[in-house]
Protein backbone atom coordinates (compact mmCIF):
# COMPACT_ATOMS: atom_id res chain seq x y z
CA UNK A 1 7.32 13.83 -18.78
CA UNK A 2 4.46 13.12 -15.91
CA UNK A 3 4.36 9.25 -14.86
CA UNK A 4 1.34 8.55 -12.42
CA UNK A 5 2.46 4.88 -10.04
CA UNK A 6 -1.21 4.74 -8.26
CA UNK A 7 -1.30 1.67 -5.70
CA UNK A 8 -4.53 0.17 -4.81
CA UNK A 9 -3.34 -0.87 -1.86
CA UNK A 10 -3.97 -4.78 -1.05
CA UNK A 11 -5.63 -5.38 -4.56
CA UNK A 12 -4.28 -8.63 -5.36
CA UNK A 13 -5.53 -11.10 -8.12
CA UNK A 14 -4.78 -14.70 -6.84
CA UNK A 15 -2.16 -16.86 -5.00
CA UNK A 16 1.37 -16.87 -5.58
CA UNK A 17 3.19 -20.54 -5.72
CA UNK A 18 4.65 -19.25 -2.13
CA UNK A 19 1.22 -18.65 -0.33
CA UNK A 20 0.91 -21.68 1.32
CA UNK A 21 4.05 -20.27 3.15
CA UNK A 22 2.53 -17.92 4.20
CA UNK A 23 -1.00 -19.29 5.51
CA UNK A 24 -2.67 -18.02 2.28
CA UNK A 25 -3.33 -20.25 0.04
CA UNK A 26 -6.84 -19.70 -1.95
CA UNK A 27 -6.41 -16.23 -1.64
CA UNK A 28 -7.79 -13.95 -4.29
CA UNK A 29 -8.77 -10.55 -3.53
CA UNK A 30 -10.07 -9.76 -6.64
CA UNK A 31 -12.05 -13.20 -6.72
CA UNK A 32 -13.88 -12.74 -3.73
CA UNK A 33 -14.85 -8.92 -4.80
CA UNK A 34 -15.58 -10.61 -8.24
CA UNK A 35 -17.83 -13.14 -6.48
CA UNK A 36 -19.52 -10.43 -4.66
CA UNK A 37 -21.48 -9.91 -7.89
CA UNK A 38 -21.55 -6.38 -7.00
CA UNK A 39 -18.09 -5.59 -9.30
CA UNK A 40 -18.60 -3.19 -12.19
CA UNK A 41 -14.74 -1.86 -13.60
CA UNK A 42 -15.42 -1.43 -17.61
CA UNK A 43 -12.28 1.21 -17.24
CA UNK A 44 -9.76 -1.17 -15.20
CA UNK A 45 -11.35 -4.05 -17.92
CA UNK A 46 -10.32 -1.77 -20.41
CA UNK A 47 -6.93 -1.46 -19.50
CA UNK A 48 -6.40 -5.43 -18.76
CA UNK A 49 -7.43 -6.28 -15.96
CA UNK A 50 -9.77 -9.39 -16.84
CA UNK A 51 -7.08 -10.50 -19.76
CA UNK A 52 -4.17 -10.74 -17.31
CA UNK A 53 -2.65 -14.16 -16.93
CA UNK A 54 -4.41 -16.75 -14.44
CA UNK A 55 -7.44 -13.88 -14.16
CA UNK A 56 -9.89 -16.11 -15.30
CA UNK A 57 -13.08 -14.21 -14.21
CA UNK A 58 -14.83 -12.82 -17.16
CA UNK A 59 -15.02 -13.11 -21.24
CA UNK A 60 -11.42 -10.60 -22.47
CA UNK A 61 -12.29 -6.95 -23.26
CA UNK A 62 -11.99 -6.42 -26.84
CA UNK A 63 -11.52 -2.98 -26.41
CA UNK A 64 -8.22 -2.45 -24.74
CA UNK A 65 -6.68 1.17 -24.28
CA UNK A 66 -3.93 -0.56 -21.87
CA UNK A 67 -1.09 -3.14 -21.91
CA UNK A 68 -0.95 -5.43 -18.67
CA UNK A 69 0.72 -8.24 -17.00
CA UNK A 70 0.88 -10.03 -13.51
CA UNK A 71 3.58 -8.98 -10.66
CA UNK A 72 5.34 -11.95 -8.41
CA UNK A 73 6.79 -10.29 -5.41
CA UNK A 74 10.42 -11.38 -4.93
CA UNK A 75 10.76 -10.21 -1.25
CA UNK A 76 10.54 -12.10 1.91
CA UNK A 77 6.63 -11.16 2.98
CA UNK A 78 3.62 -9.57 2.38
CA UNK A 79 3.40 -6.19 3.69
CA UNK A 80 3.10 -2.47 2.97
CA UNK A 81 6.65 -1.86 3.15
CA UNK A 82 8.43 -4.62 1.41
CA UNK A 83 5.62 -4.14 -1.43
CA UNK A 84 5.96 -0.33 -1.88
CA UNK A 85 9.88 -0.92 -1.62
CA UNK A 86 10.41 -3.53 -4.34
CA UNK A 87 8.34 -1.37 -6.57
CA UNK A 88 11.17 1.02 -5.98
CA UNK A 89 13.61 -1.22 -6.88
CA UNK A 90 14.53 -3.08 -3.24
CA UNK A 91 14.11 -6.30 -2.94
CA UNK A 92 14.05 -7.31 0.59
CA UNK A 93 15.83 -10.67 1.31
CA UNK A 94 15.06 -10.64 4.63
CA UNK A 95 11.70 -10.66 6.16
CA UNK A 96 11.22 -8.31 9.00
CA UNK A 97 10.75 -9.68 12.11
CA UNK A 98 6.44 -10.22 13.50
CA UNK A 99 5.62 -11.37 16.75
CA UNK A 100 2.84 -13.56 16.64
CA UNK A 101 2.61 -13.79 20.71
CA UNK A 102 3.13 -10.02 21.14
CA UNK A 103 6.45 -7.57 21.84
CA UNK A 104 9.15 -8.89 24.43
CA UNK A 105 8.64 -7.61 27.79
CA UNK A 106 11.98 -5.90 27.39
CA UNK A 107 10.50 -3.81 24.45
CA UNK A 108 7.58 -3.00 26.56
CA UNK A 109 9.01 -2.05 29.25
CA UNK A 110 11.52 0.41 27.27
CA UNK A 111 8.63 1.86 25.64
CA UNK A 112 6.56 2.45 29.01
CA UNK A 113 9.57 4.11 30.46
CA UNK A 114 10.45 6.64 27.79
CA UNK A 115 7.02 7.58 27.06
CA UNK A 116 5.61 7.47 31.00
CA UNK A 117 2.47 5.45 30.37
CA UNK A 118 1.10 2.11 30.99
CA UNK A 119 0.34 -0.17 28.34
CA UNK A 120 -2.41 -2.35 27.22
CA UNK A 121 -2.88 -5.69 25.36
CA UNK A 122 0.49 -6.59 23.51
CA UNK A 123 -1.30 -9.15 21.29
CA UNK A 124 -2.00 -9.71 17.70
CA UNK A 125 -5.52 -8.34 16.97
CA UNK A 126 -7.87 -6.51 14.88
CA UNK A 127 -7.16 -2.78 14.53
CA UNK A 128 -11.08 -1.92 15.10
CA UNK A 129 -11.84 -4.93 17.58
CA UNK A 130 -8.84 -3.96 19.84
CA UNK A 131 -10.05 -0.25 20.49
CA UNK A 132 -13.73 -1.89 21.30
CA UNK A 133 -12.51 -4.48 23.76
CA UNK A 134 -9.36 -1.98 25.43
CA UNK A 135 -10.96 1.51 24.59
CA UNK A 136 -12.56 1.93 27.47
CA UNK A 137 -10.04 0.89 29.93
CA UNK A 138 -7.88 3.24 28.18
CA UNK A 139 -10.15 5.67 28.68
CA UNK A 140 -10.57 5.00 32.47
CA UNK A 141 -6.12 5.33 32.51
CA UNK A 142 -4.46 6.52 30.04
CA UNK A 143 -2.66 3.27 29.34
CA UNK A 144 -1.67 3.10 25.17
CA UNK A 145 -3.09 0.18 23.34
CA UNK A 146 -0.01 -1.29 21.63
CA UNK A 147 -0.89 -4.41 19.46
CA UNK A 148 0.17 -5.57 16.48
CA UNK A 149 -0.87 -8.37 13.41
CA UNK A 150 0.31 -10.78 11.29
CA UNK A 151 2.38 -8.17 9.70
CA UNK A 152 5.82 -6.37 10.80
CA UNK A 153 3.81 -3.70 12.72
CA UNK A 154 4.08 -2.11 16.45
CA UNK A 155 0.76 0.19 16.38
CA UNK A 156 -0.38 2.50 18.97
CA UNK A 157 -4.16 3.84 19.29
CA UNK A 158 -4.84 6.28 22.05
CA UNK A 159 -8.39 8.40 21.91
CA UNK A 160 -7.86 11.66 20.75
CA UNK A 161 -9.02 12.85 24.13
CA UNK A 162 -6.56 11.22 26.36
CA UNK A 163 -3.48 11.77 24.22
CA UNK A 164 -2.84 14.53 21.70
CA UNK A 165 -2.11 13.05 18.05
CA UNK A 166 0.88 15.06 18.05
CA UNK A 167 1.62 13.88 21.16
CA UNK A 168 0.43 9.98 19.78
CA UNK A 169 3.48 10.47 17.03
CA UNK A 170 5.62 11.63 18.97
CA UNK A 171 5.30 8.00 20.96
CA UNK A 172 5.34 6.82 17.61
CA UNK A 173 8.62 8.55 16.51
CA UNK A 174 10.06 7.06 19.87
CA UNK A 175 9.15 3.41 19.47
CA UNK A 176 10.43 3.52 15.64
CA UNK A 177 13.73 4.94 17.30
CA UNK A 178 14.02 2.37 20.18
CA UNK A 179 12.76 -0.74 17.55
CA UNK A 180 16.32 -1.95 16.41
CA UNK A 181 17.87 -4.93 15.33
CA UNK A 182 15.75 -8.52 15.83
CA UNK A 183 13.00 -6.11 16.86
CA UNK A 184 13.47 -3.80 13.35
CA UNK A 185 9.37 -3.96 12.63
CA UNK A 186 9.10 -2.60 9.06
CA UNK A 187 6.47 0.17 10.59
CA UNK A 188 4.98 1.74 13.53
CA UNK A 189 1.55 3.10 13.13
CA UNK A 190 -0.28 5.91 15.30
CA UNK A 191 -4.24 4.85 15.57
CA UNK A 192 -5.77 7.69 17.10
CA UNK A 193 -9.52 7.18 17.44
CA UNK A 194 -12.57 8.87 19.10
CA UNK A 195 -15.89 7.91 20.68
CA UNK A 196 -17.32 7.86 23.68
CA UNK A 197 -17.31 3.98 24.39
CA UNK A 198 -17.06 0.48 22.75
CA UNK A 199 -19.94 0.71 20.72
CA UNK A 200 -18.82 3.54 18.94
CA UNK A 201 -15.25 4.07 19.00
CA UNK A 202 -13.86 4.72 15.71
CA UNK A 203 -10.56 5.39 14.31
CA UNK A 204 -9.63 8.64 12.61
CA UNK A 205 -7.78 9.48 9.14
CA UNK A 206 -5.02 10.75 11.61
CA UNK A 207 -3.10 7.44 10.95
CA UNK A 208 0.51 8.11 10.50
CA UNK A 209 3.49 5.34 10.03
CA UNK A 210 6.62 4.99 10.93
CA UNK A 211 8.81 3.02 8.77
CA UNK A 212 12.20 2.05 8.34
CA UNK A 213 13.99 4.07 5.76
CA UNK A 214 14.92 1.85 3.07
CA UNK A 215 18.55 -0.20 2.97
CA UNK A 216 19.77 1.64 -0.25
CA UNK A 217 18.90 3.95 -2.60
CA UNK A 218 14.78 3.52 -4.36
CA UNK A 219 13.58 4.93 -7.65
CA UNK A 220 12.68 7.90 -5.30
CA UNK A 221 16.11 8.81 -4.63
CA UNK A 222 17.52 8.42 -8.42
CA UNK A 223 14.49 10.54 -9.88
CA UNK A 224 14.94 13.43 -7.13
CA UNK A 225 19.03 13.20 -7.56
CA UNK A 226 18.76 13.48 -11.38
CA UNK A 227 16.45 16.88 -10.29
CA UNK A 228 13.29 15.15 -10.92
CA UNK A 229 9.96 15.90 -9.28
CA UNK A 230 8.95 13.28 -6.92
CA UNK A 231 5.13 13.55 -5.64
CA UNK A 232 4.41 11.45 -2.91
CA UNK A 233 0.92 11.05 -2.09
CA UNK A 234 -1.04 9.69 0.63
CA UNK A 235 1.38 7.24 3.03
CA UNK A 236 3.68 7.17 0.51
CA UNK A 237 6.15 9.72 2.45
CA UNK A 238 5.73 7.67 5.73
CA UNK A 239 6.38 4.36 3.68
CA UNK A 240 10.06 5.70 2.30
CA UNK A 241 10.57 7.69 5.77
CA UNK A 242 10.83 10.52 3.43
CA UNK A 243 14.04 9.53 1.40
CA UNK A 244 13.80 10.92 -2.39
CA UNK A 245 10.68 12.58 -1.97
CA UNK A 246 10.20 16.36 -3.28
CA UNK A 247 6.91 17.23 -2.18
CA UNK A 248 4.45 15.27 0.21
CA UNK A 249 0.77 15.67 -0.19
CA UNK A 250 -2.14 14.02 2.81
CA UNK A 251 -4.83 12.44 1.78
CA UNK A 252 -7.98 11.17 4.37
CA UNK A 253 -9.93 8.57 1.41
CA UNK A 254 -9.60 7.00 -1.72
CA UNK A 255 -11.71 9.26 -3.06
CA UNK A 256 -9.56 12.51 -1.36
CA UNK A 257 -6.21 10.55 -3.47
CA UNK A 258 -7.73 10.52 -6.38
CA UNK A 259 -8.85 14.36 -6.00
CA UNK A 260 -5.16 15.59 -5.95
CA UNK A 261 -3.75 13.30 -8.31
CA UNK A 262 -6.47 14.65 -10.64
CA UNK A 263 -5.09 18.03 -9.63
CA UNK A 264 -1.50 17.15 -9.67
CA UNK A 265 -2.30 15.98 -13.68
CA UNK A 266 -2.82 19.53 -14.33
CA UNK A 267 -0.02 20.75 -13.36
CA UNK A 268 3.85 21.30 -15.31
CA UNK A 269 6.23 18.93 -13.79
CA UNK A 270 8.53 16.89 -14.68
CA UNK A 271 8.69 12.92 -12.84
CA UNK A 272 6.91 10.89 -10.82
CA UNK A 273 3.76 11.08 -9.04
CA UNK A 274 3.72 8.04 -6.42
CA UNK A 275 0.27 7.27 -4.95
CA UNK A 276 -1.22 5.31 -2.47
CA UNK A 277 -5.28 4.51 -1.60
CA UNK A 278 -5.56 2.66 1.13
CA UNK A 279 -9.21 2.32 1.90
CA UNK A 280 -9.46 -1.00 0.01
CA UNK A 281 -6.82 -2.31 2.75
CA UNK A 282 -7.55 -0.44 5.70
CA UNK A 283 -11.41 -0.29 5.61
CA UNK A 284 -12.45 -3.02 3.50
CA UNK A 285 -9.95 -5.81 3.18
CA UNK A 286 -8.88 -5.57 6.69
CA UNK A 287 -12.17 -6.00 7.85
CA UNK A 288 -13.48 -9.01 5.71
CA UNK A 289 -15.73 -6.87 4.23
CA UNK A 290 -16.01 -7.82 0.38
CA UNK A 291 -18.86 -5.96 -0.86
CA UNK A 292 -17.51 -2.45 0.19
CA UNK A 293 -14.02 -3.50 -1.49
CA UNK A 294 -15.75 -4.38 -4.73
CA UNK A 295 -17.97 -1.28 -4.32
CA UNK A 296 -14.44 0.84 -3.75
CA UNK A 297 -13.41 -0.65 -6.56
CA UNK A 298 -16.14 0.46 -9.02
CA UNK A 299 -15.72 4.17 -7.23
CA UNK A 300 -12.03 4.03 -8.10
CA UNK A 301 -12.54 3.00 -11.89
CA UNK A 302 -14.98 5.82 -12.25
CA UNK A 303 -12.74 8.38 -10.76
CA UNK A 304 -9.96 6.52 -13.30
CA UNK A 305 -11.64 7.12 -16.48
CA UNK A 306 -11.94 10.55 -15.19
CA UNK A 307 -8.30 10.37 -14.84
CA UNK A 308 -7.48 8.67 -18.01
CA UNK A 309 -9.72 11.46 -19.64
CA UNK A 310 -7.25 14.25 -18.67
CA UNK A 311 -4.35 13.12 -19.63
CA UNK A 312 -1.98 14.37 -22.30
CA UNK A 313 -0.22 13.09 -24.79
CA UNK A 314 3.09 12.12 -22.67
CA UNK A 315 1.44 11.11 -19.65
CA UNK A 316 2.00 8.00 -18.57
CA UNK A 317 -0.05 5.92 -16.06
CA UNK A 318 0.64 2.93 -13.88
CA UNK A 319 -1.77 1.05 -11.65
CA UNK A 320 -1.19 -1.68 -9.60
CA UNK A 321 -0.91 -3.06 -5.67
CA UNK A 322 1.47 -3.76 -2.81
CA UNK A 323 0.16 -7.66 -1.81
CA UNK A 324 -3.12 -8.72 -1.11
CA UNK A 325 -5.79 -8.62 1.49
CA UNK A 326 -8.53 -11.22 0.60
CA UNK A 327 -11.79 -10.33 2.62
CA UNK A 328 -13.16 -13.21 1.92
CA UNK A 329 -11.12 -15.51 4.13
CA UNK A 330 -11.11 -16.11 7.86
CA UNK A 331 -7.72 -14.01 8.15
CA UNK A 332 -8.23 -10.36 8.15
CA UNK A 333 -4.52 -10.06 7.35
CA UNK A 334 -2.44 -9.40 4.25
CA UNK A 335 -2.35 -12.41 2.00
CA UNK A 336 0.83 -13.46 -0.63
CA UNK A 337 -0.89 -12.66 -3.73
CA UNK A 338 0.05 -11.91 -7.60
CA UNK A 339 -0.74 -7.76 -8.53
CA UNK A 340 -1.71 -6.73 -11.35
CA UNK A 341 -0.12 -4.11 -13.07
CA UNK A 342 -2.24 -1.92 -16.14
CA UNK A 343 -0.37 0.15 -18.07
CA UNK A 344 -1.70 3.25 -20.27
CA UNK A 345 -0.72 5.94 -22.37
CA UNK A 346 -1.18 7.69 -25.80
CA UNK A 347 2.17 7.07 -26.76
CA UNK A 348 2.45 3.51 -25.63
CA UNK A 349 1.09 0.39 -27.23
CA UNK A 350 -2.35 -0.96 -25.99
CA UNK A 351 -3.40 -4.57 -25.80
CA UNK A 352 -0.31 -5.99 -25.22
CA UNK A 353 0.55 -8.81 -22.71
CA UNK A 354 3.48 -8.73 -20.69
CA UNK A 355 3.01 -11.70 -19.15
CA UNK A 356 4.29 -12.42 -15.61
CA UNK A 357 7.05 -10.57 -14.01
CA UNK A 358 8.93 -12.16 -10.99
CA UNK A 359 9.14 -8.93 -9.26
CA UNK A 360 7.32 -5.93 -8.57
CA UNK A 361 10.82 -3.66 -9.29
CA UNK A 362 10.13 -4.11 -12.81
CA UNK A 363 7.78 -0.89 -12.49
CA UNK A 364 10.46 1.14 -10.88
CA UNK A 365 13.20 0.07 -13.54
CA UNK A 366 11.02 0.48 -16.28
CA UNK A 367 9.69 4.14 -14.57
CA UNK A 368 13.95 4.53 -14.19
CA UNK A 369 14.12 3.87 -17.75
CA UNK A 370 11.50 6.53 -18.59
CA UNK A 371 14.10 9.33 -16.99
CA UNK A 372 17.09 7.90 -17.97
CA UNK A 373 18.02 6.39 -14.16
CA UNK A 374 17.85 3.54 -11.95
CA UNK A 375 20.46 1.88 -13.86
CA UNK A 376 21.47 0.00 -10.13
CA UNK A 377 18.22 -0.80 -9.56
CA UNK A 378 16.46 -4.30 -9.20
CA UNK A 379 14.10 -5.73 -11.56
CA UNK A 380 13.93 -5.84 -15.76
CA UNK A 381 12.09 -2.97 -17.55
CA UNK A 382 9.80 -3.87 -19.77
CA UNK A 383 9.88 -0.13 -21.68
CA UNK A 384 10.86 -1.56 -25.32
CA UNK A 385 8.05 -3.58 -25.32
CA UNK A 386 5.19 -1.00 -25.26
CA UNK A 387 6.69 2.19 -26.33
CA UNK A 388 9.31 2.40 -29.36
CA UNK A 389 10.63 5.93 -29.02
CA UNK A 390 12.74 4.78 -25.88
């Protein structure tokens, strides 16, 4: 049996009751993309999309190949880590810790002295605005741009010139070492970028993070103990710091993720294929750039009915997303949003509604369910109710 979990990372379809909470309320990533009047997904319409509940965007597809429903997330926040988690089956009662005025001077200090460098900026701030306004200082002395966001992040970018990106995650590996306790951020990211000044810096697809590994056991770690294949691809290794994982596969674009899960579909295994694309987060959403989200989107639904075309008879295929990231807002942070979740397969029913789940660990008890695990995981599976034979 080959499941497919791909996460269109930041894709989410409107606020939950919570987003107020969280400075978000209004926000609907697919809304904004929708309103861009540039969105054309007849194979993500096909599998649900437009029919799930509050998606109130378009006339319902009367052809549907998928069943579909809307995702709550139960944790405390809205970022990559909590999101990929609970799909895993962790919910995370705690939010991690964010530091809206920037790191401690204690944790600065500790992180200048064990990696021997100067640092710059310690504030909140835009992952592409920070290396304009800092690069070229950093240039002039070697000084690491630490920031971080909204989110529970400590990121480092340094130009591929001054420091090696081995050398970058090695920093990396440090900080996520030395950040314990009430300074546990859920992930450090490495930002190498290169460019010869501020007007045209860029960052590189040599982002790695750091996270925490994960309180207890995931999905991951049932599937691989029950001698399961689990296929991590994209950040998906960095976001479970490697725990469960069989085999860990890079990707550098949407379009590069989609490329070897294509491949992967050909091959004979037997579990889980976890994916991540984050170009709708990191280039678009991020960015407040709407039109080239809802043009990634209609890239991604063509390379999906390419997918969908593949498959065999067994396959199973889940799509869905970690939280939002509405680019039409002022915020160019991670908003509290529903995901959707679209559901296909030969085997399984089509056109069905599942409704609203109050968690996203109903996909990883319901993928559990598939392989006979994940019995002490969190969330309710939903298996019964679109495929008979289990």
């Amino acid at each position: 049996m080959k499941v497919f979990l791909i996460v269109a990372d930041s894709f989410g379809i409107g606020e939950m009751p919570d987003a107020d909470k969280y400075g978000d309320k209004g926000s609907n990533t697919l809304k904004a993309c929708f309103d861009t009047g540039l969105l054309s997904v007849p194979t993500l319409a096909s599998l649900g999309l437009f029919d799930i509940d509050g998606v109130n965007l378009k006339k319902r597809d009367n052809r549907l190949i998928g069943s579909f429903m809307r995702l709550g997330e139960a944790s405390q926040g809205k970022d990559t880590t909590t999101g990929h988690w609970e799909m895993a089956g962790v919910i995370s009662e705690k939010p991690f810790p964010t530091f809206p005025n920037g790191f401690p001077e204690s944790v600065i200090s500790e992180f200048e002295r064990i990696t021997g460098r100067g640092t710059l900026c310690n504030k909140p701030y835009s992952g592409t605005q920070v290396i304009k306004d800092y690069g070229e200082e950093h240039l002039r002395t070697g000084k690491l741009i630490v920031y971080t966001s909204a989110d529970s992040v400590f990121q480092i970018a340094a130009h591929e010139k001054i420091v090696d990106t081995e050398k970058l995650y090695e920093y990396c590996s440090a900080a996520r070492e030395m950040l314990t306790g009430d300074n546990a951020v859920g992930r450090v990211i490495a930002r190498p970028f290169t460019g010869d000044n501020a007007e045209n810096f860029a960052r590189t697809a040599k982002r790695r993070d750091f996270s925490l590994a994960p309180p207890r056991k995931t999905l991951l770690d049932e599937l691989s103990e029950k001698g399961k294949d689990v296929i991590a691809v994209g950040k998906i290794y960095d976001i479970f710091a490697g725990k469960g994982i069989t085999e860990k596969i890079k990707t550098v674009s949407n379009d590069d993720g989609m490329n070897k899960t294509t491949e992967i579909l050909g091959r004979d295994f037997d579990g889980l294929c976890f994916v991540n694309l984050v170009d709708f987060d990191m280039l678009y959403g991020h960015r407040n750039d709407a039109e080239g989200y809802a043009r990634a989107l209609n890239a991604f639904d063509k390379r999906l009915a390419e997918f969908i075309g593949k498959m065999q008879d067994d396959d199973i295929l889940f799509v869905t997303a970690d939280h939002g990231c509405d680019p039409s807002t002022p915020s160019t942070d991670h908003s509290r949003e529903y995901v959707p979740l679209l559901i296909y397969g030969k085997s399984l029913a089509s056109g069905v509604n599942l409704g609203t789940g109050d968690s996203f660990a109903d996909i990883g008890k319901t993928v559990g369910e598939i392989f006979g695990a994940g019995e002490n995981l969190s969330g309710k599976s939903f298996l019964s109710k679109i495929c008979a034979k289990f």
